[in-house]
C-alpha atoms as a PDB file:
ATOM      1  CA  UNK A   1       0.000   0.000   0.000  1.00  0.00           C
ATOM      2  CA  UNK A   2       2.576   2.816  -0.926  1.00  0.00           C
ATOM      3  CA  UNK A   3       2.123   6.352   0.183  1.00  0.00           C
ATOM      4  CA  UNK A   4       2.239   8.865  -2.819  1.00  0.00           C
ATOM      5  CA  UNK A   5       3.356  13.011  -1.640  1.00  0.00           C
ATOM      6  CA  UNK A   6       1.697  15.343  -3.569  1.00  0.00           C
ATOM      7  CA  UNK A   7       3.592  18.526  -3.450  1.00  0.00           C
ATOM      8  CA  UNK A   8       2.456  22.002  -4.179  1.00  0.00           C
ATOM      9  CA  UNK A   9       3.416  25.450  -5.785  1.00  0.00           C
ATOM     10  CA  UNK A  10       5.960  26.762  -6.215  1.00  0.00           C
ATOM     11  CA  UNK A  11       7.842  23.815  -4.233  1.00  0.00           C
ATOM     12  CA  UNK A  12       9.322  20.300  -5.940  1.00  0.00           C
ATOM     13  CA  UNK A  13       9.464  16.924  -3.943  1.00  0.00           C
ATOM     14  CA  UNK A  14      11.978  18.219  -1.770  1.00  0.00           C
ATOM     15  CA  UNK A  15       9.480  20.191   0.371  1.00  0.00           C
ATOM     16  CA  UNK A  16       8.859  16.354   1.646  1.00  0.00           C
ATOM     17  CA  UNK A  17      12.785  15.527   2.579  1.00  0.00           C
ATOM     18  CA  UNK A  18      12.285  16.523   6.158  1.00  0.00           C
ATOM     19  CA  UNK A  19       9.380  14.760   6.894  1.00  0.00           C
ATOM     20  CA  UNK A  20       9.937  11.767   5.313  1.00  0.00           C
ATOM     21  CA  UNK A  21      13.360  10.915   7.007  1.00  0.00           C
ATOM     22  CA  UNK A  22      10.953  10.446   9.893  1.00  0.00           C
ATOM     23  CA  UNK A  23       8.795   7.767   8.302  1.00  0.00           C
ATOM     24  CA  UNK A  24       9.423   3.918   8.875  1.00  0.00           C
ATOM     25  CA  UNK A  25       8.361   2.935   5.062  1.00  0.00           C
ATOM     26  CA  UNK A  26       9.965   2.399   1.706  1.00  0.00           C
ATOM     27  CA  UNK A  27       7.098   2.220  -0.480  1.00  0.00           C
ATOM     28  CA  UNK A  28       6.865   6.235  -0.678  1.00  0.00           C
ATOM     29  CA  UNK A  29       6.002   7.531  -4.139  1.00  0.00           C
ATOM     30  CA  UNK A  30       7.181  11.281  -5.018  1.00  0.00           C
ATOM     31  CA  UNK A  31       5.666  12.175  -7.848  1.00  0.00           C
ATOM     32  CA  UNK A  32       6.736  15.974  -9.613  1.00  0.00           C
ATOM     33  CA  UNK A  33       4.034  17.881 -11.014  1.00  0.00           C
ATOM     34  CA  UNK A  34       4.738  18.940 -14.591  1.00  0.00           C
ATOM     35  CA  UNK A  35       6.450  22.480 -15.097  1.00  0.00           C
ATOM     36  CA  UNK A  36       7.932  22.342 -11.916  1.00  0.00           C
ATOM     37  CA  UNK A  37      11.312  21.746 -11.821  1.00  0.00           C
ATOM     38  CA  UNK A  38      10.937  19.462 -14.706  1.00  0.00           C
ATOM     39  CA  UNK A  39       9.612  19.635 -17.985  1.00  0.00           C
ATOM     40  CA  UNK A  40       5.510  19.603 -19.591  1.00  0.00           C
ATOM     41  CA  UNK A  41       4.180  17.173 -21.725  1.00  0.00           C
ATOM     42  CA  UNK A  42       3.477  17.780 -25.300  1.00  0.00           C
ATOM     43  CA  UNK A  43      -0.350  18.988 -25.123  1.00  0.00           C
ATOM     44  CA  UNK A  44      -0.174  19.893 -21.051  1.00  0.00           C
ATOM     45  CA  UNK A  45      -2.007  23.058 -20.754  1.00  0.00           C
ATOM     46  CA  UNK A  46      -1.028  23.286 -17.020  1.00  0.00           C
ATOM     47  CA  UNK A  47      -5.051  23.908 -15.782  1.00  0.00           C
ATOM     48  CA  UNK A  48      -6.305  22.660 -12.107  1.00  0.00           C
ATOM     49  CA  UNK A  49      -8.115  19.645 -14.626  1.00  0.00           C
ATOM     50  CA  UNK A  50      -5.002  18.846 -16.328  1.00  0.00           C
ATOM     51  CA  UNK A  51      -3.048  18.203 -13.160  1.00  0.00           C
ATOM     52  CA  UNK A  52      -5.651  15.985 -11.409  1.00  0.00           C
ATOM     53  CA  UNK A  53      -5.516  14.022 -14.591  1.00  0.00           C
ATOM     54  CA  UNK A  54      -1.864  13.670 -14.488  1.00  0.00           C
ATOM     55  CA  UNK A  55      -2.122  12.988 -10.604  1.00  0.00           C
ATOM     56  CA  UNK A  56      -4.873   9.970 -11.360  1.00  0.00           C
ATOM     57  CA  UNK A  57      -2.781   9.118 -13.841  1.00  0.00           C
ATOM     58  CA  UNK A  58       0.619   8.497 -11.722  1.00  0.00           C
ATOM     59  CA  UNK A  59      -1.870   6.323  -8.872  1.00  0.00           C
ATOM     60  CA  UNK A  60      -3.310   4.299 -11.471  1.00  0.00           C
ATOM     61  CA  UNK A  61       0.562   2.949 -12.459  1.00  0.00           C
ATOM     62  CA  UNK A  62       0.768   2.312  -8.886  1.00  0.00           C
ATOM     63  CA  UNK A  63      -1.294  -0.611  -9.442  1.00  0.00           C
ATOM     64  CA  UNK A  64      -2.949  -0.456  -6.196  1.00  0.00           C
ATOM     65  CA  UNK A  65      -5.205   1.868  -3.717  1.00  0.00           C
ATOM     66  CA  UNK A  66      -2.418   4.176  -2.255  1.00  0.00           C
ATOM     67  CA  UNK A  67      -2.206   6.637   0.858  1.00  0.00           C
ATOM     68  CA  UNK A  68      -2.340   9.711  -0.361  1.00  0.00           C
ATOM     69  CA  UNK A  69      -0.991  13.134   0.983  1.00  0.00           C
ATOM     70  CA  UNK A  70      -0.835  16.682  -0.608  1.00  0.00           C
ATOM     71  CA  UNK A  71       0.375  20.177   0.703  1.00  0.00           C
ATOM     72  CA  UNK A  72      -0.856  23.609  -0.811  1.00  0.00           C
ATOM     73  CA  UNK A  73      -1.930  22.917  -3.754  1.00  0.00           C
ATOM     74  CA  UNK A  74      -1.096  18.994  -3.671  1.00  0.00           C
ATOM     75  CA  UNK A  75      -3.806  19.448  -0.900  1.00  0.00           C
ATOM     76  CA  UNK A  76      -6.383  20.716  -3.423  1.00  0.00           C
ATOM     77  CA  UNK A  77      -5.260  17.985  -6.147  1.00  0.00           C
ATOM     78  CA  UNK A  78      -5.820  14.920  -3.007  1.00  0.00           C
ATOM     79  CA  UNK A  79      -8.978  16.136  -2.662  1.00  0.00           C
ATOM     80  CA  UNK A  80     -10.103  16.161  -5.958  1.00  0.00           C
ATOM     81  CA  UNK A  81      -8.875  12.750  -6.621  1.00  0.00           C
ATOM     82  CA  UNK A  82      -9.661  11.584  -3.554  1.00  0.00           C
ATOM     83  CA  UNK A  83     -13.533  12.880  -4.206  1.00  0.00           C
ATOM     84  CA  UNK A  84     -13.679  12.171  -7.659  1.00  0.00           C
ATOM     85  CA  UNK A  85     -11.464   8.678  -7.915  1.00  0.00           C
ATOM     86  CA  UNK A  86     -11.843   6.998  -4.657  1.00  0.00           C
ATOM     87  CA  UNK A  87     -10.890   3.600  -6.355  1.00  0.00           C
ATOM     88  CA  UNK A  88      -7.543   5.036  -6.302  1.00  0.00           C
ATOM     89  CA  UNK A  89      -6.875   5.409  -2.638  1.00  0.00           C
ATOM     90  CA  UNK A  90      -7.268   3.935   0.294  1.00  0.00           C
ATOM     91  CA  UNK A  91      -6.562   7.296   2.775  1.00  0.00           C
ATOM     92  CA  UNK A  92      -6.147  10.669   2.071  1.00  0.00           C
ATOM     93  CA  UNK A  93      -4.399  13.344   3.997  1.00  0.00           C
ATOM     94  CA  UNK A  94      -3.762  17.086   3.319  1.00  0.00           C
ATOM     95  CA  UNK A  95      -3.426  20.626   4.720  1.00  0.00           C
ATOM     96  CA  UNK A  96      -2.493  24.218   3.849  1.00  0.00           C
ATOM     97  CA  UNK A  97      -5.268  24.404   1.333  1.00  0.00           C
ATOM     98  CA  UNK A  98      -8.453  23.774   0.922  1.00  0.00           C
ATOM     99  CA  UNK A  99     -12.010  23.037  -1.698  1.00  0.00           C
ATOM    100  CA  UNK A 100     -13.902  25.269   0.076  1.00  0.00           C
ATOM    101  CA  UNK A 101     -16.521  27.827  -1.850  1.00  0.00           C
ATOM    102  CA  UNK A 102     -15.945  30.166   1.150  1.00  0.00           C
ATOM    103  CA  UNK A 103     -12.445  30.448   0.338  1.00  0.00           C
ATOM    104  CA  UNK A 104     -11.348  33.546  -0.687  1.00  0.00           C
ATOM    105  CA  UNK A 105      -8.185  33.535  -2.434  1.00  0.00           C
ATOM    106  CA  UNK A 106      -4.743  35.362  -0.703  1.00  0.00           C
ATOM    107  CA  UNK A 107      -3.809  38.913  -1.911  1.00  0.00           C
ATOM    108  CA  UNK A 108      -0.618  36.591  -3.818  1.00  0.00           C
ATOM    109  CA  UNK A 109      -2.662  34.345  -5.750  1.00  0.00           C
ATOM    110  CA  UNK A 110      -5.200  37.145  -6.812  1.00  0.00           C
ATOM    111  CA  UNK A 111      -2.430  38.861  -8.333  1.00  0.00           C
ATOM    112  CA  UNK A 112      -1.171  36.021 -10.538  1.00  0.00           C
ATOM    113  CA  UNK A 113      -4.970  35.618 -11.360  1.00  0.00           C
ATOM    114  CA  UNK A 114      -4.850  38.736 -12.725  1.00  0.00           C
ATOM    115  CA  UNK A 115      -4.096  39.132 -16.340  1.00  0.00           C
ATOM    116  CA  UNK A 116      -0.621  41.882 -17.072  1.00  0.00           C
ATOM    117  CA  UNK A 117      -0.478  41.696 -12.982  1.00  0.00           C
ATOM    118  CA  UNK A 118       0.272  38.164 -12.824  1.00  0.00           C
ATOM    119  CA  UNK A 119       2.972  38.197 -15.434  1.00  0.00           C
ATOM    120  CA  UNK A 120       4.633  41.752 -13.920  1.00  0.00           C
ATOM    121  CA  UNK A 121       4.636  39.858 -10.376  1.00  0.00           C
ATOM    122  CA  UNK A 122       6.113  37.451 -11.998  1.00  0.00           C
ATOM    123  CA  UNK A 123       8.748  39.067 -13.404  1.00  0.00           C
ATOM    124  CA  UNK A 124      10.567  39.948 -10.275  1.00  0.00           C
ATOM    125  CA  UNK A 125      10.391  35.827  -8.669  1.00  0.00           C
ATOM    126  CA  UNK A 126      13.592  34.493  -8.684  1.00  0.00           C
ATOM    127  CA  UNK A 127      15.235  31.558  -6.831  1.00  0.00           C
ATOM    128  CA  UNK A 128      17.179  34.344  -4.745  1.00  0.00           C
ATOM    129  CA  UNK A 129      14.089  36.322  -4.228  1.00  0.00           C
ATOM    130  CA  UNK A 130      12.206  33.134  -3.508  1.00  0.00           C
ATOM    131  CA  UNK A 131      14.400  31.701  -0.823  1.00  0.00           C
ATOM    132  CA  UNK A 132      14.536  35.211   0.941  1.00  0.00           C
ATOM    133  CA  UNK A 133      10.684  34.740   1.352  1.00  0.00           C
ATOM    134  CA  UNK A 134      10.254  31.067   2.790  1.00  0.00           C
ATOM    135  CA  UNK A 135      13.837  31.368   4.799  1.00  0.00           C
ATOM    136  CA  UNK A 136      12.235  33.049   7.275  1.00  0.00           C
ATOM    137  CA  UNK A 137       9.861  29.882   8.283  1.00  0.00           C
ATOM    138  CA  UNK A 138      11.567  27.056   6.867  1.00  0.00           C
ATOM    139  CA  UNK A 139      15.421  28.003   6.950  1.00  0.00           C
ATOM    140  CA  UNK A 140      17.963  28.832   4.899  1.00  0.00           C
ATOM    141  CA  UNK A 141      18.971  25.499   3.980  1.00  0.00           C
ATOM    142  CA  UNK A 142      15.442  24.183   3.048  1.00  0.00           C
ATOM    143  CA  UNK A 143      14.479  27.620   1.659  1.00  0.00           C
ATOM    144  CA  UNK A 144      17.025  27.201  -1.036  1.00  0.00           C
ATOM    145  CA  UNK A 145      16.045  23.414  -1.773  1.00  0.00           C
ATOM    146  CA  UNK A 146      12.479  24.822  -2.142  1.00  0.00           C
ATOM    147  CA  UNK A 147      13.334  27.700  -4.550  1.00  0.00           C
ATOM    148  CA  UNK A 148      16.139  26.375  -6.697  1.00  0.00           C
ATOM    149  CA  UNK A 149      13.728  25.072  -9.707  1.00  0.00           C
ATOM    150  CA  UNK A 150      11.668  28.201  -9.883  1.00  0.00           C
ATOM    151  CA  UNK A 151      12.322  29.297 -13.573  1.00  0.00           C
ATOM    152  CA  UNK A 152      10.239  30.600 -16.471  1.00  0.00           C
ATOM    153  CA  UNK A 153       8.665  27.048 -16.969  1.00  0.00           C
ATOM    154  CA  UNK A 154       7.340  27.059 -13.811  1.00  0.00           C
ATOM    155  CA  UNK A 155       6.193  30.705 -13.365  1.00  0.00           C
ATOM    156  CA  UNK A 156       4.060  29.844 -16.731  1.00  0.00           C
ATOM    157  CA  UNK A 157       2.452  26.716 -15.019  1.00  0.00           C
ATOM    158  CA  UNK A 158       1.670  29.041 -11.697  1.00  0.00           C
ATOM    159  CA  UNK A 159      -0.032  31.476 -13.667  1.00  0.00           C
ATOM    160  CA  UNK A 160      -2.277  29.210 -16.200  1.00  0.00           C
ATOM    161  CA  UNK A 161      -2.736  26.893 -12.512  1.00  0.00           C
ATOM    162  CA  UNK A 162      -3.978  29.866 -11.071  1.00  0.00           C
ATOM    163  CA  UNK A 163      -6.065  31.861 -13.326  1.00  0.00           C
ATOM    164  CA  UNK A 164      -8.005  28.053 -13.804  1.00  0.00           C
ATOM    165  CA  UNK A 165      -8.805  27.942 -10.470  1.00  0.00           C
ATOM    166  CA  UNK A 166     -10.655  31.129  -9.702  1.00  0.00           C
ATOM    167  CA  UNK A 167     -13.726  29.553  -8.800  1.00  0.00           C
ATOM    168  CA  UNK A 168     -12.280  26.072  -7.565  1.00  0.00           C
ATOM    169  CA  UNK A 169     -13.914  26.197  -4.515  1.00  0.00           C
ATOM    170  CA  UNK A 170     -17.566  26.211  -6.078  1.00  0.00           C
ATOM    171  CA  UNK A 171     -16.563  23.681  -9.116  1.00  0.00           C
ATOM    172  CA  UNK A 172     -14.957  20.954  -6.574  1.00  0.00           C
ATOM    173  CA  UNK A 173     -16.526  21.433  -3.218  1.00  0.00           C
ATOM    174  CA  UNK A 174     -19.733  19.614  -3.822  1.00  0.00           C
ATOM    175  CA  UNK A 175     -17.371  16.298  -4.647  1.00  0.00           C
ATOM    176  CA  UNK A 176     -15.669  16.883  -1.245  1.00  0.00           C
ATOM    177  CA  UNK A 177     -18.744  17.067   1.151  1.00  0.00           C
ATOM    178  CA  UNK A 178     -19.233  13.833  -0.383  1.00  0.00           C
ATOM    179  CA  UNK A 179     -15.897  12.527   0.278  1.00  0.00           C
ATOM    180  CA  UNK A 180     -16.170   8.630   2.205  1.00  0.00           C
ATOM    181  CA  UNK A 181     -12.470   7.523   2.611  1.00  0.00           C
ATOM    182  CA  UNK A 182     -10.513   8.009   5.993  1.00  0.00           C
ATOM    183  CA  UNK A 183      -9.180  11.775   6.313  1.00  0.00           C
ATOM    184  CA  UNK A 184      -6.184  13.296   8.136  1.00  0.00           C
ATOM    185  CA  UNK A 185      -6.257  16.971   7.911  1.00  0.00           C
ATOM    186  CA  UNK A 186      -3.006  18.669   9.053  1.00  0.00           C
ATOM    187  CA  UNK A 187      -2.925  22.212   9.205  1.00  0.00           C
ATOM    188  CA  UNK A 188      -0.531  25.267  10.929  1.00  0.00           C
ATOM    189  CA  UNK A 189      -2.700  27.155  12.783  1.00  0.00           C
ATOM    190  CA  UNK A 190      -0.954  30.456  11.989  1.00  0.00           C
ATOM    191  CA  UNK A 191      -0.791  29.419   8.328  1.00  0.00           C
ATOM    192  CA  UNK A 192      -1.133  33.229   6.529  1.00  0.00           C
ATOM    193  CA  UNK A 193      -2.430  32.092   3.763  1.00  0.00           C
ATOM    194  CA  UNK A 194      -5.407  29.715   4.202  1.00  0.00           C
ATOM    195  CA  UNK A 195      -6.139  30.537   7.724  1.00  0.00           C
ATOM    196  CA  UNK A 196      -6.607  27.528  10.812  1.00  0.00           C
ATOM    197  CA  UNK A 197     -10.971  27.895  10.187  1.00  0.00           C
ATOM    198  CA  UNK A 198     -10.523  26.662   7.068  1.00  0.00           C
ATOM    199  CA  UNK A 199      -8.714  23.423   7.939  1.00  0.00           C
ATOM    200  CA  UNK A 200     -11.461  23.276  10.988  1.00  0.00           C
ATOM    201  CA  UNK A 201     -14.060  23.000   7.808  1.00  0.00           C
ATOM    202  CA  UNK A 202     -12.168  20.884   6.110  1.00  0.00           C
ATOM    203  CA  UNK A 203     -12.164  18.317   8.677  1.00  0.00           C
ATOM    204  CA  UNK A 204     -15.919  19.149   9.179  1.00  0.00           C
ATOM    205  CA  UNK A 205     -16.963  18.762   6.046  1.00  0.00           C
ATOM    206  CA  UNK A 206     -15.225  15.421   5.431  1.00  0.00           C
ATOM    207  CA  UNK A 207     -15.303  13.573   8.929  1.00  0.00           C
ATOM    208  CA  UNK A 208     -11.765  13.255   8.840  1.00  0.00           C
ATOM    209  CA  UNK A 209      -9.024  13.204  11.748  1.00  0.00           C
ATOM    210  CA  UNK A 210      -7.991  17.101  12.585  1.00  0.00           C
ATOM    211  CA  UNK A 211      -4.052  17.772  13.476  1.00  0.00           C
ATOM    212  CA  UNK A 212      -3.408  21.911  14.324  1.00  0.00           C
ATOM    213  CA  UNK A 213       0.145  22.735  14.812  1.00  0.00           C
ATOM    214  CA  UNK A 214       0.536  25.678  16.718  1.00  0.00           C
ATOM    215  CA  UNK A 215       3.564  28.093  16.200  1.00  0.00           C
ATOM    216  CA  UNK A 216       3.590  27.139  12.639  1.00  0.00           C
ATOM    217  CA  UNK A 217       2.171  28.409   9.829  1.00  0.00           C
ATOM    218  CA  UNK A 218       1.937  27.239   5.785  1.00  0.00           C
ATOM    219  CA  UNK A 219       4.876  24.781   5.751  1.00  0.00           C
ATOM    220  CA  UNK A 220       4.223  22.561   8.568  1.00  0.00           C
ATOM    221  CA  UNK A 221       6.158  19.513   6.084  1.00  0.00           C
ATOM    222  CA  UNK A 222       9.168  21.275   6.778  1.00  0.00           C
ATOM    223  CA  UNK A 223       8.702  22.911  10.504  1.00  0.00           C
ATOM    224  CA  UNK A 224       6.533  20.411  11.912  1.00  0.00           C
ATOM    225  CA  UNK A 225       7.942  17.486  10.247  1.00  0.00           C
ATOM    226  CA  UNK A 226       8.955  14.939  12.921  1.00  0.00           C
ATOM    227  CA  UNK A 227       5.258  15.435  14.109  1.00  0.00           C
ATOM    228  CA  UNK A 228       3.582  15.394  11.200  1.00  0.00           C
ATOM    229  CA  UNK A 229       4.987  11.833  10.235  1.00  0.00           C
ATOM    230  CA  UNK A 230       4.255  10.712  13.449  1.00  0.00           C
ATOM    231  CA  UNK A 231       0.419  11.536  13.313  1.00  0.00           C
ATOM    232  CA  UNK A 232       0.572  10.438   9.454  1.00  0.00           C
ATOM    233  CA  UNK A 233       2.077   7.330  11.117  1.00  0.00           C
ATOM    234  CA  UNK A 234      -0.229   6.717  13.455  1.00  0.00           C
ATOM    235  CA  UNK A 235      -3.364   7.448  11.224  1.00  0.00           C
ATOM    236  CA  UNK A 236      -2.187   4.719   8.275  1.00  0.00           C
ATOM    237  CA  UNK A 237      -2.042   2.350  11.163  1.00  0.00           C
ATOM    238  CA  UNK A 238      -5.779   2.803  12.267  1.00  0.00           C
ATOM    239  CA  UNK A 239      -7.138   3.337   9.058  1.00  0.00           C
END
């Protein structure tokens, strides 16, 4: 039954390093979403539908029901598989972002929703400029890991991600109130960007297990890892 991290933007599968080191398994699946960090298929139009479809896509060579765990906007893609595909997985777990039509989308993502604004914000994201940002919460070290693939591939995925996604909360959330397999919801309760209420709902709206780190905020992989695998740990073993 392997476990399959979902990452999310503008990260790689190095956001899940520190947490996995903690994790007594070696059937952990790491897949890279297209555009970041690595290339995009011939036809991949980078939208919300095209990366579920991808997502599915990776489980389904799996060859079995996986365990399946998503950050930012991995969290978003776990639940739409996870609502949508439930032949695919056996558990889901996720945090930092949410299917929620309440959601209203942070000042950052409204910008690269925006068309001109979005591409002039984009402009000045660099690795350097990147790493500055997130070393303030994650470290130096990991800040760097995190930012070192951000390039103009990747920018162009954010953007056409994005500006697909306006209304994600209204298109998906029906699926996810409907959502019947086992839930861990893991969420930083100072998180800036998707604030601690919204993982609350989340973990309403689904019946699933709640975990709220406190003294964290969005990147709880990275500053809450040793805990986070432990709950992770803990809820695989009672699902």
């Amino acid at each position: 039954m392997p476990a399959v991290f979902v990452h999310g933007v503008p990260d790689t599968p190095a956001l899940w390093s520190p947490l996995i080191d903690y994790l007594d398994r070696d059937d952990i699946v790491l897949p890279q979403l297209p555009g970041f960090g690595t290339g995009v298929p011939n036809g991949f139009d980078a939208t919300k539908e095209a990366y579920v479809d991808w997502l599915a896509a990776q489980i389904e060579a799996v060859g079995e029901p996986v365990d399946l765990v998503g950050h930012d906007w991995g969290s978003l893609l776990v639940q739409r598989v996870a609502s949508t595909r439930p032949d695919l997985i056996r558990t889901w777990a996720a945090g930092a972002a949410t299917v929620d039509p309440a959601y209203v989308w942070h000042e950052m993502a409204t910008m690269w929703q925006t068309p001109d604004v979005g591409e002039q914000v984009m402009a000045a994201v660099t690795p350097e400029a990147m790493a500055v940002a997130l070393a303030p919460e994650m470290g130096e070290d990991r800040a760097n890991a995190v930012s070192e693939f951000v390039d103009a591939t990747m920018k162009d995925c954010i953007l056409k991600l994005y500006r697909s996604a306006v209304n994600v909360g209204q298109e998906w959330g029906p699926a996810v109130d409907k959502m019947e397999r086992p839930g861990l919801v893991l969420w930083g309760r100072d998180d800036p960007f998707v604030t601690s209420n919204f993982g609350e709902r989340l973990a309403q709206r689904t019946g699933a297990q709640l975990v709220m780190f406190d003294g964290t905020g969005h990147w709880w992989p990275v500053t809450r890892a040793e805990e986070a695998a432990g709950h992770l740990t803990e809820f695989w073993a009672s699902a």
